[in-house]
Protein backbone atom coordinates (compact mmCIF):
# COMPACT_ATOMS: atom_id res chain seq x y z
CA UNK A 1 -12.07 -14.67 4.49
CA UNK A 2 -9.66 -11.58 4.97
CA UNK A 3 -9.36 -10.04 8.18
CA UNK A 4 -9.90 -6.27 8.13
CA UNK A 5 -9.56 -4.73 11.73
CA UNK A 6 -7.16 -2.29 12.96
CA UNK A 7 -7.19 1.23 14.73
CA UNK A 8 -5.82 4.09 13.07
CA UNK A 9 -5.86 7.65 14.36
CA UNK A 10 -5.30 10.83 12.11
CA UNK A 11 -4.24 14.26 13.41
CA UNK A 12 -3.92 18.12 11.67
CA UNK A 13 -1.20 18.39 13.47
CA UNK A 14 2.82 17.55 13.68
CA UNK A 15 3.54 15.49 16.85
CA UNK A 16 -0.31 14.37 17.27
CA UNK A 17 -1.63 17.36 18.11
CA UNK A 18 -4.94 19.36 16.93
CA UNK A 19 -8.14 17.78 15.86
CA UNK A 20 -7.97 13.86 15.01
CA UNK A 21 -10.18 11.10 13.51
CA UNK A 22 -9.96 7.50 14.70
CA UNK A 23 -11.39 5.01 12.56
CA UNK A 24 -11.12 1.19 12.69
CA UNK A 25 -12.51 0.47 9.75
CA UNK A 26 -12.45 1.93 5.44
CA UNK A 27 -12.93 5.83 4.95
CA UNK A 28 -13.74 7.09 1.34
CA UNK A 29 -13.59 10.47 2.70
CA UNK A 30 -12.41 12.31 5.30
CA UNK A 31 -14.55 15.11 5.02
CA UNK A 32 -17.78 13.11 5.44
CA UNK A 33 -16.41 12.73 9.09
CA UNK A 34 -15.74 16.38 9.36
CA UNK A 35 -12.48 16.38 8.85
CA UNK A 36 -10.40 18.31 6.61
CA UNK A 37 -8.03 16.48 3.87
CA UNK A 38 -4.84 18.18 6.24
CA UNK A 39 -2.98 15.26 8.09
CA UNK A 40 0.69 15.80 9.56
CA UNK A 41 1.01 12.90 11.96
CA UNK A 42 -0.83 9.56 12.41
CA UNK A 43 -0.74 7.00 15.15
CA UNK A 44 -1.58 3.16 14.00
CA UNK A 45 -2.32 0.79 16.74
CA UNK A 46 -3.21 -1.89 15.18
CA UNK A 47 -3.53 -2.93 11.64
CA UNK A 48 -2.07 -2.64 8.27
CA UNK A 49 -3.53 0.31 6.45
CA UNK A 50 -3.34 2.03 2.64
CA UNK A 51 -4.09 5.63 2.80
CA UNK A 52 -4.89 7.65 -0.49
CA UNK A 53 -3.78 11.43 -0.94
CA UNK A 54 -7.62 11.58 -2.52
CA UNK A 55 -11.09 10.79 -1.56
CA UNK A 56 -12.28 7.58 -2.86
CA UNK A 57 -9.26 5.60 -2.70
CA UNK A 58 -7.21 7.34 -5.63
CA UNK A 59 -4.04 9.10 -6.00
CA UNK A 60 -0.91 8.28 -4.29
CA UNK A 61 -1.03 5.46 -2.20
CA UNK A 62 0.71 5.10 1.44
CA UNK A 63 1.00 2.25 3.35
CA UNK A 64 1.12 2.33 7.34
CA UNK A 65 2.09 -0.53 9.80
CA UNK A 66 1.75 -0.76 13.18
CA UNK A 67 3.92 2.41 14.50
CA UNK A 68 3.62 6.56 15.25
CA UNK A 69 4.08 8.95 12.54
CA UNK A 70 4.87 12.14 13.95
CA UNK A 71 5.66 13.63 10.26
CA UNK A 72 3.89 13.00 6.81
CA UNK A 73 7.69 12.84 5.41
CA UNK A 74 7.52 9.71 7.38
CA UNK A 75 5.33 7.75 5.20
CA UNK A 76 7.28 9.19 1.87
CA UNK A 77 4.62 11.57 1.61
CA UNK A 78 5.35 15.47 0.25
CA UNK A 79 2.71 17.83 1.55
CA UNK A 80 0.03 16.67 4.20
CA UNK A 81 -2.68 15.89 1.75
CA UNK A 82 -4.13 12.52 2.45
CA UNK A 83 -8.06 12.11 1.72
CA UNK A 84 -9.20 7.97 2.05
CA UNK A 85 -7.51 5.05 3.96
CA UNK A 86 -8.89 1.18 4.13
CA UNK A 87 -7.63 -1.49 6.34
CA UNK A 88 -5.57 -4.00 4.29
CA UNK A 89 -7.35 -7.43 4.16
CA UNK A 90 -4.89 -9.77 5.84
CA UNK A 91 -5.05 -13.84 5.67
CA UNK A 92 -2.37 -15.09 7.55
CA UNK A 93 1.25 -15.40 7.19
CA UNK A 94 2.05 -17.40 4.00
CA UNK A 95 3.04 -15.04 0.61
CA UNK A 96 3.51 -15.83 -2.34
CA UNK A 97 3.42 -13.39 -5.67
CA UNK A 98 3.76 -14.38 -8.96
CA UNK A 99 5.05 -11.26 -11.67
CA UNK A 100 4.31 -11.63 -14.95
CA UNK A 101 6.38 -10.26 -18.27
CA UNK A 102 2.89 -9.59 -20.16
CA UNK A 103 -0.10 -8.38 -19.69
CA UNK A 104 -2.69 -11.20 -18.87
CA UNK A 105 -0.67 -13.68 -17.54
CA UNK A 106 1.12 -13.75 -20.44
CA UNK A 107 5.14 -14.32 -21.13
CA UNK A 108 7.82 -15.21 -18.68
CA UNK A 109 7.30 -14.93 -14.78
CA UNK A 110 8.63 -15.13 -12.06
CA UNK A 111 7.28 -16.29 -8.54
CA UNK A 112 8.32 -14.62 -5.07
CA UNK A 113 7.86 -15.72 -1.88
CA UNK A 114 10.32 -12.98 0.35
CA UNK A 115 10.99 -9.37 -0.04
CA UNK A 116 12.58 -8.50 -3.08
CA UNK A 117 15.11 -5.21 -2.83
CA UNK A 118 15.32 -5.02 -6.65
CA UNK A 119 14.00 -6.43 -9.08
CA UNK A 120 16.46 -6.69 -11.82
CA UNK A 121 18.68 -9.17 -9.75
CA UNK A 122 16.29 -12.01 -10.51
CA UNK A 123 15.79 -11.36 -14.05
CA UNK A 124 13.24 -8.56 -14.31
CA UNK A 125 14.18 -5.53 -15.69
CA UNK A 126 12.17 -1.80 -15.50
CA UNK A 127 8.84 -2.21 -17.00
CA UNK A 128 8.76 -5.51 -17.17
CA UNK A 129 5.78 -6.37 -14.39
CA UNK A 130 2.88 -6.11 -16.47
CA UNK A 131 0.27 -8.37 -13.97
CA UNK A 132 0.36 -10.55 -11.65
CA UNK A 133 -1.36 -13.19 -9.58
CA UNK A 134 -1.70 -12.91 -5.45
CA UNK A 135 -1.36 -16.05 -3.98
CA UNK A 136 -1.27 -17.35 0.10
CA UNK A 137 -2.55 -15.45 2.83
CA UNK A 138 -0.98 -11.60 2.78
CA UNK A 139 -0.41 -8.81 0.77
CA UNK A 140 2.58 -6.93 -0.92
CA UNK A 141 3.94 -3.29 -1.93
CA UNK A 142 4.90 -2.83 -5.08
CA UNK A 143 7.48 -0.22 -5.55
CA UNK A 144 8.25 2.21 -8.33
CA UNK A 145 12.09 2.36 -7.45
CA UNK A 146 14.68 0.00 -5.89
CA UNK A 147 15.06 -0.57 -2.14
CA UNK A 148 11.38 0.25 -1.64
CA UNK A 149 11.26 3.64 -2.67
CA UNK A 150 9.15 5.73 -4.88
CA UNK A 151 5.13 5.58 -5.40
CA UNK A 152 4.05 2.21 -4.22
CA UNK A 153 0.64 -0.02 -5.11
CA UNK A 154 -1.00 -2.26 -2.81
CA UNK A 155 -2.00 -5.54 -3.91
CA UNK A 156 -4.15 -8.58 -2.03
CA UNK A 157 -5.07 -11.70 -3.27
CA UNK A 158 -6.23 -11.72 -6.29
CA UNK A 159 -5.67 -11.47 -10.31
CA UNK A 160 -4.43 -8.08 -11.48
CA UNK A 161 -4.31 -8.67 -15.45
CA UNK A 162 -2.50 -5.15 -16.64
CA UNK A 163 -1.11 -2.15 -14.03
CA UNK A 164 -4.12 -0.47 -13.87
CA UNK A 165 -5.81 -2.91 -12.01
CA UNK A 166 -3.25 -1.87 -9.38
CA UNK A 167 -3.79 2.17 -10.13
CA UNK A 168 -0.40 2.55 -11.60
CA UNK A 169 0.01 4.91 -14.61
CA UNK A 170 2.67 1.98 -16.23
CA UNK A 171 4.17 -1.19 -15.28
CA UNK A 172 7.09 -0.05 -13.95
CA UNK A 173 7.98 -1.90 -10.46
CA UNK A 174 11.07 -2.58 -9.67
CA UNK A 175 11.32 -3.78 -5.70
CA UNK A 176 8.08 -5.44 -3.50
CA UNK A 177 7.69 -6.67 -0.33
CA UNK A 178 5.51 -8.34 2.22
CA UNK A 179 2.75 -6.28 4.42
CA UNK A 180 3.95 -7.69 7.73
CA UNK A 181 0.42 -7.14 9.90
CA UNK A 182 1.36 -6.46 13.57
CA UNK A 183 -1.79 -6.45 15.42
């Protein structure tokens, strides 16, 4: 069974300052908490978290550790809209990812166990991730762009047979890496 606790604390302001929701647990919207969809710095003090610049858990995805945030620029974000967030469900320390050249399982793969920088130096070229199985106990970034840059994706354990299953508009990944979960 995943673990799903954390702390995370949103604020309207740069530097933590002006109005600020805490929340330990998922959010599909801000707003329902009477907040607006404006953050510019965010404290996490415990946890591994995904935040979505929508409601509902879509749009671009950002993914916070354990750390302060005085700046949106510091999660790769470019403008200060953010509108969900969810703890991400962590297991324990063993990963393990397995890529796959077609969609459904199908084709050549390839199985990771570390962080990957880029892709193509173990045989996978751009758009060649097309699904993918989550093994082990944590959960990866998938990165648009080498040396974990770029939009990124989530993923937990679990079968993700084609990219949308991991909200990407294509199948283009081309570095991942391990959600280390400081608590």
């Amino acid at each position: 069974m995943p673990q799903y606790s954390g702390k995370i604390v949103f604020y309207e302001g740069k530097c933590f300052t002006g109005r600020k929701l805490q929340l330990s647990g998922l959010c599909d919207n801000f707003q329902d908490w009477g907040f607006l969809n404006r953050v510019n710095s965010i404290c996490v003090q415990s946890g591994a978290w995904v935040c979505f610049s929508h409601v509902d858990f879509r749009g671009q995805q950002y993914v916070l550790e354990r750390g302060e945030y005085p700046g949106f620029f510091l999660w790769n974000a470019h403008s200060d809209r953010m509108g969900s967030c969810k703890p991400i469900g962590m297991h324990g320390e063993h990963y393990r990812i397995e890529v796959f050249e077609g969609r459904h399982f199908s084709g050549r793969s390839q199985e990771f166990t570390e962080d990957c920088a880029f892709l193509n130096t173990r045989g996978c070229p751009k758009r060649w991730v097309n699904s993918m199985r989550v093994y082990g106990d944590g959960a990866w970034v998938l990165f648009e762009e080498p040396n974990y840059r770029g939009p990124m994706y989530v993923v937990e354990r679990g079968d993700y047979g084609c990219c949308d299953e991991w909200q990407a508009p294509g199948a283009n990944v081309q570095s991942l890496r391990r959600i280390i979960n400081y608590f």
